[in-house]
N, C-alpha and C. Protein backbone atom coordinates (compact mmCIF):
# COMPACT_ATOMS: atom_id res chain seq x y z
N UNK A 1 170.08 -101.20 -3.76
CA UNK A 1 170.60 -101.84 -2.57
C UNK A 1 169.48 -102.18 -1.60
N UNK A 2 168.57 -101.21 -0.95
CA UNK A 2 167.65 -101.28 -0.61
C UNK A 2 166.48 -102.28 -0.69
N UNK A 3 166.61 -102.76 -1.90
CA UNK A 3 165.83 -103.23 -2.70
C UNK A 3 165.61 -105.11 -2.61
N UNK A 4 166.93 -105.31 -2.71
CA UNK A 4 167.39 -106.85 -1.79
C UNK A 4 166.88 -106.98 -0.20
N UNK A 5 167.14 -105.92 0.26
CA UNK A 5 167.21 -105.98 1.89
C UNK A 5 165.34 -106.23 1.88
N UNK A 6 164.61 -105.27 0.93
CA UNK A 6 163.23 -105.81 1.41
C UNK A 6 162.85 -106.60 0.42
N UNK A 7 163.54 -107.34 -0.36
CA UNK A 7 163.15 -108.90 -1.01
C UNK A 7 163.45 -109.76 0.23
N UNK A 8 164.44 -109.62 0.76
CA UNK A 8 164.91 -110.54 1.94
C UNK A 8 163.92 -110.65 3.13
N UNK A 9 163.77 -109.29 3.48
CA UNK A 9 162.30 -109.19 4.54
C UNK A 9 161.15 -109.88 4.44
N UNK A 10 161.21 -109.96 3.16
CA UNK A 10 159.75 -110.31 2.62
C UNK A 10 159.92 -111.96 2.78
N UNK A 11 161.00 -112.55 2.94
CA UNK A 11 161.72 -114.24 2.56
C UNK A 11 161.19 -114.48 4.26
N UNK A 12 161.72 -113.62 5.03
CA UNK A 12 161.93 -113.93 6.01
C UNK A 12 160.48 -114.09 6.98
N UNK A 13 159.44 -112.77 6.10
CA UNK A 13 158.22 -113.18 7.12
C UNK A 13 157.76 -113.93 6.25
N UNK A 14 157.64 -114.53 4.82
CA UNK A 14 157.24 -115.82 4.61
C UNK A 14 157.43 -116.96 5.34
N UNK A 15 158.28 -117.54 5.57
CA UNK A 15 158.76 -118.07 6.33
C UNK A 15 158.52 -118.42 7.61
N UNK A 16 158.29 -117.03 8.71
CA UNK A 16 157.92 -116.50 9.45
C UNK A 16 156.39 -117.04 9.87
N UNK A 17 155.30 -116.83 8.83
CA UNK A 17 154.12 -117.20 8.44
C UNK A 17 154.12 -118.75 8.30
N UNK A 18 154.77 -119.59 7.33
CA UNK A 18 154.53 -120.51 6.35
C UNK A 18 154.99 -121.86 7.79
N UNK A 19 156.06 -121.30 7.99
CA UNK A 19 157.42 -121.79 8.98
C UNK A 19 157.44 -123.40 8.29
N UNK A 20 157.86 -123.25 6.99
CA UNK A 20 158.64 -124.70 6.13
C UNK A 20 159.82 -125.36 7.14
N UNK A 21 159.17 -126.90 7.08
CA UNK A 21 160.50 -127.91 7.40
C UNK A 21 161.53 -127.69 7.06
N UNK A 22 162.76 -127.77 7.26
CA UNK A 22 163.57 -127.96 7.06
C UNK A 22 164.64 -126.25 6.66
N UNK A 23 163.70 -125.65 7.43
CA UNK A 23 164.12 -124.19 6.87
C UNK A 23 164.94 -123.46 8.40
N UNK A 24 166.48 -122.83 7.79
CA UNK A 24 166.80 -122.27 9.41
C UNK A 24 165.98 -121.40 10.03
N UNK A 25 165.39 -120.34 9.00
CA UNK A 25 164.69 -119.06 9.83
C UNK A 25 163.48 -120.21 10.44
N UNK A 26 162.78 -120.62 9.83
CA UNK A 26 161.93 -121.46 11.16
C UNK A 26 162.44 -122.09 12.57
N UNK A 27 163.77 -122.45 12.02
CA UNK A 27 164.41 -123.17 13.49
C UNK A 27 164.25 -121.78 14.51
N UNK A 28 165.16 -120.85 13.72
CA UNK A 28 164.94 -119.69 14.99
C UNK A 28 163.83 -119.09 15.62
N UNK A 29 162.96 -119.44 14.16
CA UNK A 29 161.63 -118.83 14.95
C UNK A 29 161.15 -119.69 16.17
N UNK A 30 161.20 -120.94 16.00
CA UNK A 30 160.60 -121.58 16.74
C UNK A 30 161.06 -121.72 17.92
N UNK A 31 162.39 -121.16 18.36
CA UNK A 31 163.16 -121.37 18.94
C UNK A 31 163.24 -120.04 19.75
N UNK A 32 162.48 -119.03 19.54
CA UNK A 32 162.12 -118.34 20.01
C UNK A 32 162.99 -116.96 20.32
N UNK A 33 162.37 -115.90 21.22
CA UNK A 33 163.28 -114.61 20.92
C UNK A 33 164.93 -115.13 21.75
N UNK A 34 164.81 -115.61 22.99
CA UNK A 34 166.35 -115.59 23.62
C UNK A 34 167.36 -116.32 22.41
N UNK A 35 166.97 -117.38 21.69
CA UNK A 35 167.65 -118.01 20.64
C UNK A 35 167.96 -116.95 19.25
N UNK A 36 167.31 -116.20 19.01
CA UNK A 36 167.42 -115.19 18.25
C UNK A 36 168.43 -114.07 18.68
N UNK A 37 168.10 -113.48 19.92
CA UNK A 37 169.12 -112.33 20.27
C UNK A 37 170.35 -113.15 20.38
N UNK A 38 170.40 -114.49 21.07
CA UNK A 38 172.00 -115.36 20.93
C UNK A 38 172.70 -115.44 19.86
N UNK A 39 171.73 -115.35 18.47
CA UNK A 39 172.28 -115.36 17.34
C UNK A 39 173.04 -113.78 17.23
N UNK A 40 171.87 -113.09 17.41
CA UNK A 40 172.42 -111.49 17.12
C UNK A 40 173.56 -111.30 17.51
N UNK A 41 173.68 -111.97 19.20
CA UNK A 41 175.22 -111.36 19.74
C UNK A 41 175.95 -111.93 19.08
N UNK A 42 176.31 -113.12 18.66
CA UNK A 42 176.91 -113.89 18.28
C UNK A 42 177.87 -113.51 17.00
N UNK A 43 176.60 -112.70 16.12
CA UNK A 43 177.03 -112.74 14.91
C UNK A 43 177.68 -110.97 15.18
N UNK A 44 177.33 -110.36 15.97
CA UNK A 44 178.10 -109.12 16.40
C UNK A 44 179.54 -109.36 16.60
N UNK A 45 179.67 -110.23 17.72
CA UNK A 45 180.88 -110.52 18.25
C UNK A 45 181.63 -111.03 16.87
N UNK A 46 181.18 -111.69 16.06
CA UNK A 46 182.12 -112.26 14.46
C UNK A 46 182.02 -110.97 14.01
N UNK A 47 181.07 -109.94 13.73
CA UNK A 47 181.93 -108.67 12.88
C UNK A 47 183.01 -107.97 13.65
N UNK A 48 182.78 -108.02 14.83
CA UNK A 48 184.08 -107.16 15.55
C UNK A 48 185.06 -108.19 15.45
N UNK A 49 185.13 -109.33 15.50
CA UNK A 49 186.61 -110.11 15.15
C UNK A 49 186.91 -109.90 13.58
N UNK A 50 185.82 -110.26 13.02
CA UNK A 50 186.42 -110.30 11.69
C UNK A 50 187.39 -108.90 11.19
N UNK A 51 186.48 -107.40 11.71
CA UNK A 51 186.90 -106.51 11.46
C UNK A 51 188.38 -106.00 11.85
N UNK A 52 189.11 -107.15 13.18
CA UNK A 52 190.25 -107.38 13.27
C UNK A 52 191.29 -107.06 12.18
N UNK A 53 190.55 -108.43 11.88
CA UNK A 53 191.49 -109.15 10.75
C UNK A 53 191.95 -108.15 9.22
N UNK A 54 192.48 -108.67 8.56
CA UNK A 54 193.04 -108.01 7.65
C UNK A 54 192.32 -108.78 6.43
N UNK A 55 191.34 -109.34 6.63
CA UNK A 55 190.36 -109.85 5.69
C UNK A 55 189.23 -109.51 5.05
N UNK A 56 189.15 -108.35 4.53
CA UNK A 56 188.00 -107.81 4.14
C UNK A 56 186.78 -108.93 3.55
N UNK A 57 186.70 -109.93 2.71
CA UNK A 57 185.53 -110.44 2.55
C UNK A 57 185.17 -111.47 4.22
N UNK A 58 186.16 -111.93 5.14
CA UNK A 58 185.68 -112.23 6.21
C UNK A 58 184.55 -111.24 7.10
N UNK A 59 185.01 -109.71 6.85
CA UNK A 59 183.98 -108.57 7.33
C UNK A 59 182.96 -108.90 6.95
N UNK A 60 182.92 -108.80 5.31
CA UNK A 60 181.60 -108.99 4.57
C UNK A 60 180.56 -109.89 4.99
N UNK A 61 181.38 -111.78 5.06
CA UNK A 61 180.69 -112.33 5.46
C UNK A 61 179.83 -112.50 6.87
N UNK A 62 180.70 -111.97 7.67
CA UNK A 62 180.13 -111.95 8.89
C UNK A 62 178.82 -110.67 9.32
N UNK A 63 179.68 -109.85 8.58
CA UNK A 63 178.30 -108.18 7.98
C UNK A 63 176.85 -109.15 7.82
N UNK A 64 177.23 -109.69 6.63
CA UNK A 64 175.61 -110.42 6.46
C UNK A 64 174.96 -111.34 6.87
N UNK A 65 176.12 -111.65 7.54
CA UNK A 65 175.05 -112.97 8.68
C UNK A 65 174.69 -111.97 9.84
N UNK A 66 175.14 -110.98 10.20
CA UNK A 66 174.61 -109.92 11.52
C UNK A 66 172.99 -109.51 11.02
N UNK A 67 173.10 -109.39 9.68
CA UNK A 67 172.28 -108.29 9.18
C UNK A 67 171.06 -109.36 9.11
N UNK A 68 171.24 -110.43 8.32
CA UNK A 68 169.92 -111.57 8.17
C UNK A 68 169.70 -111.97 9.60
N UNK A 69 170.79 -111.85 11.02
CA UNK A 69 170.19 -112.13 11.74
C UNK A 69 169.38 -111.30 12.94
N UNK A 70 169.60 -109.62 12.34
CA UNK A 70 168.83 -108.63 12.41
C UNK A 70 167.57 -108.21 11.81
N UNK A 71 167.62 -108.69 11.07
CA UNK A 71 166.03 -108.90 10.17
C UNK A 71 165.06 -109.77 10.89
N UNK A 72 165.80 -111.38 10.99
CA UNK A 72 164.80 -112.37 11.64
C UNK A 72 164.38 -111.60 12.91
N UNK A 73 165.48 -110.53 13.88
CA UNK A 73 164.80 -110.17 15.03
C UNK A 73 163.25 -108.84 14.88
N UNK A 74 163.92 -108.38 13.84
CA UNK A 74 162.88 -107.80 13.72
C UNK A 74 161.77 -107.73 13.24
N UNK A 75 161.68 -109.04 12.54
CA UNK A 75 160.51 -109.99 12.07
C UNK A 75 160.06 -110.04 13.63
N UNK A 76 160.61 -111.00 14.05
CA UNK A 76 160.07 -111.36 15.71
C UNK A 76 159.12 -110.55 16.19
N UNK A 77 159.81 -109.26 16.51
CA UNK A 77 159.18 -108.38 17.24
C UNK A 77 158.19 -107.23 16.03
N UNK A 78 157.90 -107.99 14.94
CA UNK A 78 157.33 -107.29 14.19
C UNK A 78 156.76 -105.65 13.77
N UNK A 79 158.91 -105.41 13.32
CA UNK A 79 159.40 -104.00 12.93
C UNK A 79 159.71 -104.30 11.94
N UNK A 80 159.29 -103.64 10.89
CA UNK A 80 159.79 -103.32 9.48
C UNK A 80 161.43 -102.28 9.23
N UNK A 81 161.76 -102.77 8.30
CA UNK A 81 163.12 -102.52 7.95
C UNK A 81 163.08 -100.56 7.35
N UNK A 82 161.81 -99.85 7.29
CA UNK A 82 161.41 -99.06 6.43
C UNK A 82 161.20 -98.57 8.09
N UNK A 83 160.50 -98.43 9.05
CA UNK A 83 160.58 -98.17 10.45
C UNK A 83 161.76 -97.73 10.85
N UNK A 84 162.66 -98.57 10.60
CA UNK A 84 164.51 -98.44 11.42
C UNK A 84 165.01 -97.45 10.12
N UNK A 85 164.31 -97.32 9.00
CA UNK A 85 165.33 -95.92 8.37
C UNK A 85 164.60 -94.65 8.83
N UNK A 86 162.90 -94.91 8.74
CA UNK A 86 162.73 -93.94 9.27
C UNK A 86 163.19 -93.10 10.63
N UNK A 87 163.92 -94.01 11.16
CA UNK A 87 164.47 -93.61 12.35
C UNK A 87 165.48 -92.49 12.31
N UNK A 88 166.30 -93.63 11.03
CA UNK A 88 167.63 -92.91 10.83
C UNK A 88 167.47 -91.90 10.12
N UNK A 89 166.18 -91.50 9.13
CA UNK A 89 166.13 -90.66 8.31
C UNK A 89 165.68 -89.11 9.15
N UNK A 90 165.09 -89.61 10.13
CA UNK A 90 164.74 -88.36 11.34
C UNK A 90 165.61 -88.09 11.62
N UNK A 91 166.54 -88.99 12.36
CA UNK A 91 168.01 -88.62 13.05
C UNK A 91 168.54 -87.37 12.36
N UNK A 92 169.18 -87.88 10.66
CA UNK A 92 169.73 -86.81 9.93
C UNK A 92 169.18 -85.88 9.29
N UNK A 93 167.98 -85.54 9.51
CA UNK A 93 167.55 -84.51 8.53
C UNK A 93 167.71 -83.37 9.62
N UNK A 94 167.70 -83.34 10.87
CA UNK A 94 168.00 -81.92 11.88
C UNK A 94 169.20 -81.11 11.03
């Protein structure tokens, strides 16, 4: 599982680096951090609706647009995805 999430990381600071035409993560990059966190809320506010609903793959989809658009932020501010478990992995080991 893990394993996608940092193939994806890795898409994203390519990208990040390369910043290809015609590519969205460049739009956001370029577009800078307030355009990025707008995304974040954005795509927050769709998992809490979706999670409404009685639609489980609507959750899903909206889950992974939160999550790719949690990555691009933390590309931004250049935090690794291995950082935020270590977080969590401190949290639970007390």
């Amino acid at each position: 599982m893990h394993n996608f999430l940092d193939q994806l990381q890795l898409i994203i600071k390519k990208r990040q680096s390369e910043m290809p035409a015609g590519s969205y993560t460049t739009t956001l990059f370029s577009s800078g951090l307030d355009r990025i966190l707008q995304k974040v809320g954005e795509e927050s506010i769709e998992v809490i609706l979706a999670a409404k609903q009685s639609d489980p793959q609507a959750l899903k989809d909206e889950s992974a647009d939160l999550i790719f658009h949690f990555l691009v932020l933390l590309a931004h501010k250049a935090i690794t995805l291995d950082e935020i478990i270590e977080v969590l992995e401190k949290r639970h080991s007390n």
